[in-house]
N, C-alpha and C. Protein backbone atom coordinates (compact mmCIF):
# COMPACT_ATOMS: atom_id res chain seq x y z
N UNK A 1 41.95 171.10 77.45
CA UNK A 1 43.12 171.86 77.06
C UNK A 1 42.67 173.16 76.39
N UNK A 2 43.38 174.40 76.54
CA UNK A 2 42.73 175.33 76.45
C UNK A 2 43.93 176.19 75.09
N UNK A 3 43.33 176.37 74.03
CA UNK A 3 44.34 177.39 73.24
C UNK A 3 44.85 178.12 73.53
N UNK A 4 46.03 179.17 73.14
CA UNK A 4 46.23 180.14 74.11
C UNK A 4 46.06 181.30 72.66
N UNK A 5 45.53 182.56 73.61
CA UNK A 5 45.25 183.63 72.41
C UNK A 5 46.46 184.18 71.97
N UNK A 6 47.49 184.28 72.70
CA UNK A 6 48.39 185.19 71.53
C UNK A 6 49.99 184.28 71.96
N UNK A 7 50.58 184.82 70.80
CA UNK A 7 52.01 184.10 71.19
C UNK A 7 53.00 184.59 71.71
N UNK A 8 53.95 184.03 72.40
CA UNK A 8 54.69 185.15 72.68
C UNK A 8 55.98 185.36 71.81
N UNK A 9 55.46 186.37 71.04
CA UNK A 9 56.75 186.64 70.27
C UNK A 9 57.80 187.65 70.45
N UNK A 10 58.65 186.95 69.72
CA UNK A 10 60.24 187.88 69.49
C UNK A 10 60.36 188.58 68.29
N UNK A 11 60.75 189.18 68.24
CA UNK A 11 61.27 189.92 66.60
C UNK A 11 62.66 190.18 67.01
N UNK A 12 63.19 190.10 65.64
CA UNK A 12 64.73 189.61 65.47
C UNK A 12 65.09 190.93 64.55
N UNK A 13 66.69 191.64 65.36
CA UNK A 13 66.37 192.56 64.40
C UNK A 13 67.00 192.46 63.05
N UNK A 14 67.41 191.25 62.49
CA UNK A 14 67.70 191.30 61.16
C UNK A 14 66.38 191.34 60.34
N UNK A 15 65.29 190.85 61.29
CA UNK A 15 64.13 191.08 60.33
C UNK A 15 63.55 192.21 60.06
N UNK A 16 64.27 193.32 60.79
CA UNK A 16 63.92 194.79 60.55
C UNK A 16 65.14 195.91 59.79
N UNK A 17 64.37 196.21 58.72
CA UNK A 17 65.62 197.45 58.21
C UNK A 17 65.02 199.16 57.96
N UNK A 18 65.76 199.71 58.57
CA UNK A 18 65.33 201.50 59.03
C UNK A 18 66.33 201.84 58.13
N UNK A 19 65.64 203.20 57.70
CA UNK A 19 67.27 204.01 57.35
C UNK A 19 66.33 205.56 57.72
N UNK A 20 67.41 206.28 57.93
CA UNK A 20 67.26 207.78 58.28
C UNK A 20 66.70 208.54 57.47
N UNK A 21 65.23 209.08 57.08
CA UNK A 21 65.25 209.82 55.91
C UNK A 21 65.13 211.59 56.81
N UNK A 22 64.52 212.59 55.67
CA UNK A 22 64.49 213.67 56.47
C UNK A 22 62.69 213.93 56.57
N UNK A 23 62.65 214.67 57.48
CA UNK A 23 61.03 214.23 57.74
C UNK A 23 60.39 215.96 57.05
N UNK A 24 59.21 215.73 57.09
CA UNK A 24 58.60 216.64 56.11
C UNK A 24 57.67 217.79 56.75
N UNK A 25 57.68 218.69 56.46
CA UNK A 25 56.41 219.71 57.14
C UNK A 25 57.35 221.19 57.66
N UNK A 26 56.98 221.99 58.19
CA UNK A 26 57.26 222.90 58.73
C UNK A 26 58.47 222.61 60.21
N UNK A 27 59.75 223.33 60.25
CA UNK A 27 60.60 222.97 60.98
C UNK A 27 61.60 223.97 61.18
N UNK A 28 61.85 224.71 60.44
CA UNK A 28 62.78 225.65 60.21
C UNK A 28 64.34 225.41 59.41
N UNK A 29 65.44 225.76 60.28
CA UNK A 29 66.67 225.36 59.13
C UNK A 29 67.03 224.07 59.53
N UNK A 30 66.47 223.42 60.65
CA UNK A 30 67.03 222.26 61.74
C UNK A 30 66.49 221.13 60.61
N UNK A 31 65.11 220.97 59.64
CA UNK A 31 64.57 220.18 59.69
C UNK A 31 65.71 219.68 57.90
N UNK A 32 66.25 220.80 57.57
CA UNK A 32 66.80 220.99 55.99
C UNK A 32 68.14 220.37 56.39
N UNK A 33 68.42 220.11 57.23
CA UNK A 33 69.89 219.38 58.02
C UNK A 33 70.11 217.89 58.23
N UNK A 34 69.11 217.93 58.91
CA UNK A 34 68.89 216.20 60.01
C UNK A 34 68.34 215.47 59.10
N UNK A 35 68.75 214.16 59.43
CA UNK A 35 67.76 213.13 58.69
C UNK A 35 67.44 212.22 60.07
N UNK A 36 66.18 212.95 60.61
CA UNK A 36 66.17 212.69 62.04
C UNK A 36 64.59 211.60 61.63
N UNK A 37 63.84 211.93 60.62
CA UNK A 37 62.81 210.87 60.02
C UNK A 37 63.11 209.14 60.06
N UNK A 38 62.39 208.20 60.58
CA UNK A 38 62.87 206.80 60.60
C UNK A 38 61.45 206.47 59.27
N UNK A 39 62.55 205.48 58.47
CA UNK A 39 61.43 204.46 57.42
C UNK A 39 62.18 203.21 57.27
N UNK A 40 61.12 202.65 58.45
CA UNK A 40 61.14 201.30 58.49
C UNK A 40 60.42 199.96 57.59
N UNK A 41 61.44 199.47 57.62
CA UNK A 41 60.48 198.22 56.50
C UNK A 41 61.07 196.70 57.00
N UNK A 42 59.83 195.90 57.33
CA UNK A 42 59.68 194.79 57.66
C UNK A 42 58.47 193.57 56.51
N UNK A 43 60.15 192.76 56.41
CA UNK A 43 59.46 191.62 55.47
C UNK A 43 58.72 190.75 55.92
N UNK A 44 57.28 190.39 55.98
CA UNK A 44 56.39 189.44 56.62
C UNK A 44 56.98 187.92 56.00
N UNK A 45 56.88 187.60 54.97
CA UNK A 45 57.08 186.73 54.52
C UNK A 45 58.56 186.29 54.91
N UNK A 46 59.51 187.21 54.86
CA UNK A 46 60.96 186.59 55.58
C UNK A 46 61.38 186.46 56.67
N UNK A 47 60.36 186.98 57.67
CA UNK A 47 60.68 187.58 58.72
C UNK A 47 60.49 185.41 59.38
N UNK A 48 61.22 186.17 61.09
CA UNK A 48 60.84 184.48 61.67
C UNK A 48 59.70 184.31 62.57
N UNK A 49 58.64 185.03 61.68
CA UNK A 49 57.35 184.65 62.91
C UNK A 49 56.66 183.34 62.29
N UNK A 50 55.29 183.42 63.14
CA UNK A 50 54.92 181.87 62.87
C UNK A 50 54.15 181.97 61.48
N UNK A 51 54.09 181.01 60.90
CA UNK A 51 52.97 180.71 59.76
C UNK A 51 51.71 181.50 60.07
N UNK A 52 50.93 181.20 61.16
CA UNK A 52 49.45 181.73 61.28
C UNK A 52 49.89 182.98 61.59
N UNK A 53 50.72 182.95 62.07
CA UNK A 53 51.02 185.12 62.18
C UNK A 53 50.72 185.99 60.86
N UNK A 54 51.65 184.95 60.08
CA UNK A 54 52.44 185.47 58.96
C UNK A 54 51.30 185.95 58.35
N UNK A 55 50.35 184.67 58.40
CA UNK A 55 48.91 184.86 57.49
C UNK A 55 47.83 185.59 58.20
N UNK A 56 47.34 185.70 59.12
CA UNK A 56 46.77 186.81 59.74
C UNK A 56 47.33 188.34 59.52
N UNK A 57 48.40 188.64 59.53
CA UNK A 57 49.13 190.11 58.77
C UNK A 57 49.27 190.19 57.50
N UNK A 58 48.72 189.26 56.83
CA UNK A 58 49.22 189.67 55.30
C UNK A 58 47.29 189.78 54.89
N UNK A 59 46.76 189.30 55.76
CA UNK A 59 45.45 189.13 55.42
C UNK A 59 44.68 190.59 55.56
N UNK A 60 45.35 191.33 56.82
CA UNK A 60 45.32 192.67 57.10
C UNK A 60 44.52 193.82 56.25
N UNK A 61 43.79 194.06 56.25
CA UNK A 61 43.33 195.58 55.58
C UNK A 61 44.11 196.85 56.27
N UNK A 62 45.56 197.15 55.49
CA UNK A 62 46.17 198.02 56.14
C UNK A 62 46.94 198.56 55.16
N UNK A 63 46.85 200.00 54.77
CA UNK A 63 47.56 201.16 54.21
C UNK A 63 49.09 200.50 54.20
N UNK A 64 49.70 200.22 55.33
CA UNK A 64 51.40 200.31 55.33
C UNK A 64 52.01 198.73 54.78
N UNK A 65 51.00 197.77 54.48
CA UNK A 65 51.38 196.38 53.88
C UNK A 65 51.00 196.51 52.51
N UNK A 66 52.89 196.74 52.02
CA UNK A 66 52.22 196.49 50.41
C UNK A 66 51.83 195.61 49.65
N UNK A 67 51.67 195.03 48.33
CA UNK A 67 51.59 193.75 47.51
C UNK A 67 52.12 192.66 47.59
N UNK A 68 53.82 193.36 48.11
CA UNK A 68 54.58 192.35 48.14
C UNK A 68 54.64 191.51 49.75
N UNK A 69 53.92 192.01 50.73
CA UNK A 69 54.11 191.50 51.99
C UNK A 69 55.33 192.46 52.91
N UNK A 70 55.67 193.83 52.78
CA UNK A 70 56.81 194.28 53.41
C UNK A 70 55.43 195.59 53.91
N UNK A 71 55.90 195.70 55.23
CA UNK A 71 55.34 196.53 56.33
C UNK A 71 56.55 197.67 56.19
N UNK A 72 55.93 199.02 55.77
CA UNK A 72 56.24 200.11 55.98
C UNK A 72 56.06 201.00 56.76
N UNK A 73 56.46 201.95 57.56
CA UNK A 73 56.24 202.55 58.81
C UNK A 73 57.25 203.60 58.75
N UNK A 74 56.35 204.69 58.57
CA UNK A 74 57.38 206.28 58.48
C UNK A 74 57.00 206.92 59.53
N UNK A 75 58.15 206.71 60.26
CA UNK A 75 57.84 207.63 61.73
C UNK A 75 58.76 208.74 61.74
N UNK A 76 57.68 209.95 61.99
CA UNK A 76 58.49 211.97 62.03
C UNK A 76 57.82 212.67 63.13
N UNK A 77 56.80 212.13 63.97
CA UNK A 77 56.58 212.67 65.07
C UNK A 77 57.63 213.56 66.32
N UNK A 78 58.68 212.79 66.64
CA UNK A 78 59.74 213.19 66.88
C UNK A 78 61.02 214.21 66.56
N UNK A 79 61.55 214.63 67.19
CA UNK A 79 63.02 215.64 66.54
C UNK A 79 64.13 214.61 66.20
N UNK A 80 63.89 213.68 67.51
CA UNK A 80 65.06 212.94 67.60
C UNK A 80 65.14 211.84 66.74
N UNK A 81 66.15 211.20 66.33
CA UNK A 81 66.39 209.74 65.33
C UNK A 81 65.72 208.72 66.17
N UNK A 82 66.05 208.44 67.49
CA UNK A 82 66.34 207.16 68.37
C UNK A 82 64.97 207.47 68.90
N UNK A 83 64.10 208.66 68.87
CA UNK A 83 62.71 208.70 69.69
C UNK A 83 61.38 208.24 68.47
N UNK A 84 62.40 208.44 66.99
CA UNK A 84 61.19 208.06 65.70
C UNK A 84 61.56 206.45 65.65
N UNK A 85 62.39 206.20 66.07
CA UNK A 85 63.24 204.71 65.94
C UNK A 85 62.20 203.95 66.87
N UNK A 86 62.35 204.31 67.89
CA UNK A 86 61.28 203.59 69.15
C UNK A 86 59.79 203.83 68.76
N UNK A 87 59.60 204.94 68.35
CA UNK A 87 58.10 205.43 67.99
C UNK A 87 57.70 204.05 66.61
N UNK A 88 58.47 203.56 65.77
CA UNK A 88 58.47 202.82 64.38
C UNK A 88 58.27 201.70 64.99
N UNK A 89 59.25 201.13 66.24
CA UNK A 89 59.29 199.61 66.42
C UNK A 89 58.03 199.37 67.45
N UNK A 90 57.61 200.74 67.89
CA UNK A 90 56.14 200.05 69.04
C UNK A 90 54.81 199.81 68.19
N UNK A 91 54.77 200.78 66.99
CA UNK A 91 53.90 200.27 66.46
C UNK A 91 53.71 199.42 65.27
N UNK A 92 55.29 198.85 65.07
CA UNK A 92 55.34 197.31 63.89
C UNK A 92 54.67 196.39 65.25
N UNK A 93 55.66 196.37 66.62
CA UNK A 93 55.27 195.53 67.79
C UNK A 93 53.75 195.49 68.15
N UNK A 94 52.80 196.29 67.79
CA UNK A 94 51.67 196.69 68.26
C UNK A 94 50.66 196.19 66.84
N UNK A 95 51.22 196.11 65.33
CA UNK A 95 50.58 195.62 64.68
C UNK A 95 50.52 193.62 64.77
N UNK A 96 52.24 193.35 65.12
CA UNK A 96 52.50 192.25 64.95
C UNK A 96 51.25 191.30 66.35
N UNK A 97 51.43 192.17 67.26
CA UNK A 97 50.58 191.76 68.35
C UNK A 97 49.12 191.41 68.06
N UNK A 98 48.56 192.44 67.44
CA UNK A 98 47.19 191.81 66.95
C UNK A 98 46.71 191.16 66.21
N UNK A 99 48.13 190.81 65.22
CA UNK A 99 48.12 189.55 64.14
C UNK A 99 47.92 188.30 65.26
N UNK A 100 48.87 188.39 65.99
CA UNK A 100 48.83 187.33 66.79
C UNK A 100 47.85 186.83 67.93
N UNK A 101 47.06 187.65 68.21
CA UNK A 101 46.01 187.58 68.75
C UNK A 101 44.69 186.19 68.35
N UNK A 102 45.08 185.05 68.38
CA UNK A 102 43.82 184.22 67.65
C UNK A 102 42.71 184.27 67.87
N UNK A 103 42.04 185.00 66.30
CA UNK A 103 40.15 185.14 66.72
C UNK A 103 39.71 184.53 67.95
N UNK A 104 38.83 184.71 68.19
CA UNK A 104 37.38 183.76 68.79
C UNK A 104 36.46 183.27 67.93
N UNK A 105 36.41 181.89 68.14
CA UNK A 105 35.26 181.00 67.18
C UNK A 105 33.90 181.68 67.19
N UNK A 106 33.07 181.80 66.28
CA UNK A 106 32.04 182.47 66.79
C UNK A 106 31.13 181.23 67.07
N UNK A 107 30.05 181.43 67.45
CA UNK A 107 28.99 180.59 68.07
C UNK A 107 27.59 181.25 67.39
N UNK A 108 27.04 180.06 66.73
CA UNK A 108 25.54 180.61 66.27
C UNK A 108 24.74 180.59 67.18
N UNK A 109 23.81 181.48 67.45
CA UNK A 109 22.98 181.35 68.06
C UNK A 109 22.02 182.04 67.66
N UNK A 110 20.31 181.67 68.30
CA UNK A 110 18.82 181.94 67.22
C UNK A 110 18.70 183.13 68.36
N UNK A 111 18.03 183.70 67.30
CA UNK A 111 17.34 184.93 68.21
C UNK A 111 16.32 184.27 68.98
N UNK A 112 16.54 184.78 70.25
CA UNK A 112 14.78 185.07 71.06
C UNK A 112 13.38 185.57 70.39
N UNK A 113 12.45 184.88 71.21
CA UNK A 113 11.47 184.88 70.58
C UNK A 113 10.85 186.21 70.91
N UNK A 114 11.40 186.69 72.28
CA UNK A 114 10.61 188.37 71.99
C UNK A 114 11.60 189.14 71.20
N UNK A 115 12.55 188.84 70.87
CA UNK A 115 13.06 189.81 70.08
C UNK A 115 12.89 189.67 68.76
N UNK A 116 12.31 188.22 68.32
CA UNK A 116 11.59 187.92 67.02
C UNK A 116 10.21 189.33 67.12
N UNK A 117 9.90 188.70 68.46
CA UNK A 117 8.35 189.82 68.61
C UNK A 117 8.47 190.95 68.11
N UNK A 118 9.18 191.73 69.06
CA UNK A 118 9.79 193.19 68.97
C UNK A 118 10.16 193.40 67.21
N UNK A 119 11.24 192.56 66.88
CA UNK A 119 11.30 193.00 65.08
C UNK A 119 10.00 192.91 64.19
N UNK A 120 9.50 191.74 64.45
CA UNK A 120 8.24 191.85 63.62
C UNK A 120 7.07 193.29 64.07
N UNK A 121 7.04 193.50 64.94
CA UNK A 121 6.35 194.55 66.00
C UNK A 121 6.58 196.47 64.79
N UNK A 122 8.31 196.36 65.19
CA UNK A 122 8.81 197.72 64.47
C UNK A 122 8.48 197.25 62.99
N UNK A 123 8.86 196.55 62.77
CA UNK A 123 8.39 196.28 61.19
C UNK A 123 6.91 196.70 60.68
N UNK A 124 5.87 196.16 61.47
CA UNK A 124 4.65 196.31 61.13
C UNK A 124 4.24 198.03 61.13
N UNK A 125 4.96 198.74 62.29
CA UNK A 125 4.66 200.19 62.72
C UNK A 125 5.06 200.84 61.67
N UNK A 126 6.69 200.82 60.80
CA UNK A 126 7.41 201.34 60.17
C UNK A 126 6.48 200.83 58.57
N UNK A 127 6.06 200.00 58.92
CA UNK A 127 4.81 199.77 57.36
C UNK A 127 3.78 200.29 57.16
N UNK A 128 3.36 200.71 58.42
CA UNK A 128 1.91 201.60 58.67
C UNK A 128 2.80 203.29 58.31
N UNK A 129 3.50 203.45 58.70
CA UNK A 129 3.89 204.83 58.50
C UNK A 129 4.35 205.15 57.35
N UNK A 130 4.51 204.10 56.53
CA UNK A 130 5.20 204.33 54.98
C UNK A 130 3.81 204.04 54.30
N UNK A 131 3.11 203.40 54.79
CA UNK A 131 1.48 203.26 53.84
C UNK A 131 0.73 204.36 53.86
N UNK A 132 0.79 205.66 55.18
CA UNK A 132 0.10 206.69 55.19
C UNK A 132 0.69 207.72 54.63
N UNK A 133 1.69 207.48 53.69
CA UNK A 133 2.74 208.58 53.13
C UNK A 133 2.33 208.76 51.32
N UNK A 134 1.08 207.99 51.23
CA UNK A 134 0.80 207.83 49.98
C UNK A 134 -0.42 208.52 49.76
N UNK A 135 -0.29 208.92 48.19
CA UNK A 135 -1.67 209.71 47.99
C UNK A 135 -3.04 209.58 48.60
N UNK A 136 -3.70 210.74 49.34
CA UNK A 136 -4.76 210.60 49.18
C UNK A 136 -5.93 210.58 48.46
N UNK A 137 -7.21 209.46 49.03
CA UNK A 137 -7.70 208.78 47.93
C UNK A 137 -9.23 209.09 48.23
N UNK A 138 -10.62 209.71 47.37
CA UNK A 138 -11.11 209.44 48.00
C UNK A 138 -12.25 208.48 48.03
């Protein structure tokens, strides 16, 4: 029987909440108007994914997961609301995906014996070249 690597998940959109902010940088009078900026926030811990999801994303080394477990995502690439909206949910979808992705077990295995060779080999060369770097004696 064979594990399967990823799950297939759903996201629900009560587990997601956006609101419109205004996005930042150079724009002209269009940008002092619109609140065409999406900031999305998704609760890991409330949300309905699986346990090992949950814990693989919270385990995350990632800027947009704060303390509390809520995934932030400020998307302004766009002019449009509905193009930062889509731009926000592909890449919560694109983080949630590689949570879900289950490692690969690793496997020990010994080094080869010429590549034992070879290290001991550079080792010995890289000792000779650091021994001739020392005062001369006579």
């Amino acid at each position: 029987m064979t594990t399967p690597t990823a799950y297939a998940l759903t996201m629900h959109e009560a587990d997601v909440q956006w609101t419109a902010i205004r996005a930042q940088g150079p724009g002209g009078q269009n940008v002092n108007k619109v609140s065409c900026a999406i900031h999305l926030r998704f609760d890991i811990r409330a949300s309905r994914l699986p346990e090992e999801v949950q814990t693989r994303l919270l385990a995350l080394a990632d800027s947009r997961i704060t303390q509390d477990g809520v995934v932030v995502i400020k998307a302004q690439s766009y002019r449009t609301q509905e193009q930062n909206l889509w731009d926000a949910l592909e890449r919560l979808n694109a983080m949630v995906a590689a949570a879900a992705t289950v490692p690969r077990k690793r496997r020990a295995t010994k080094p080869t014996w010429g590549s034992q060779q070879r290290r001991l080999q550079s080792k010995t060369l890289r000792a000779d070249v650091k021994a001739q770097r020392g005062k001369v004696r006579d």
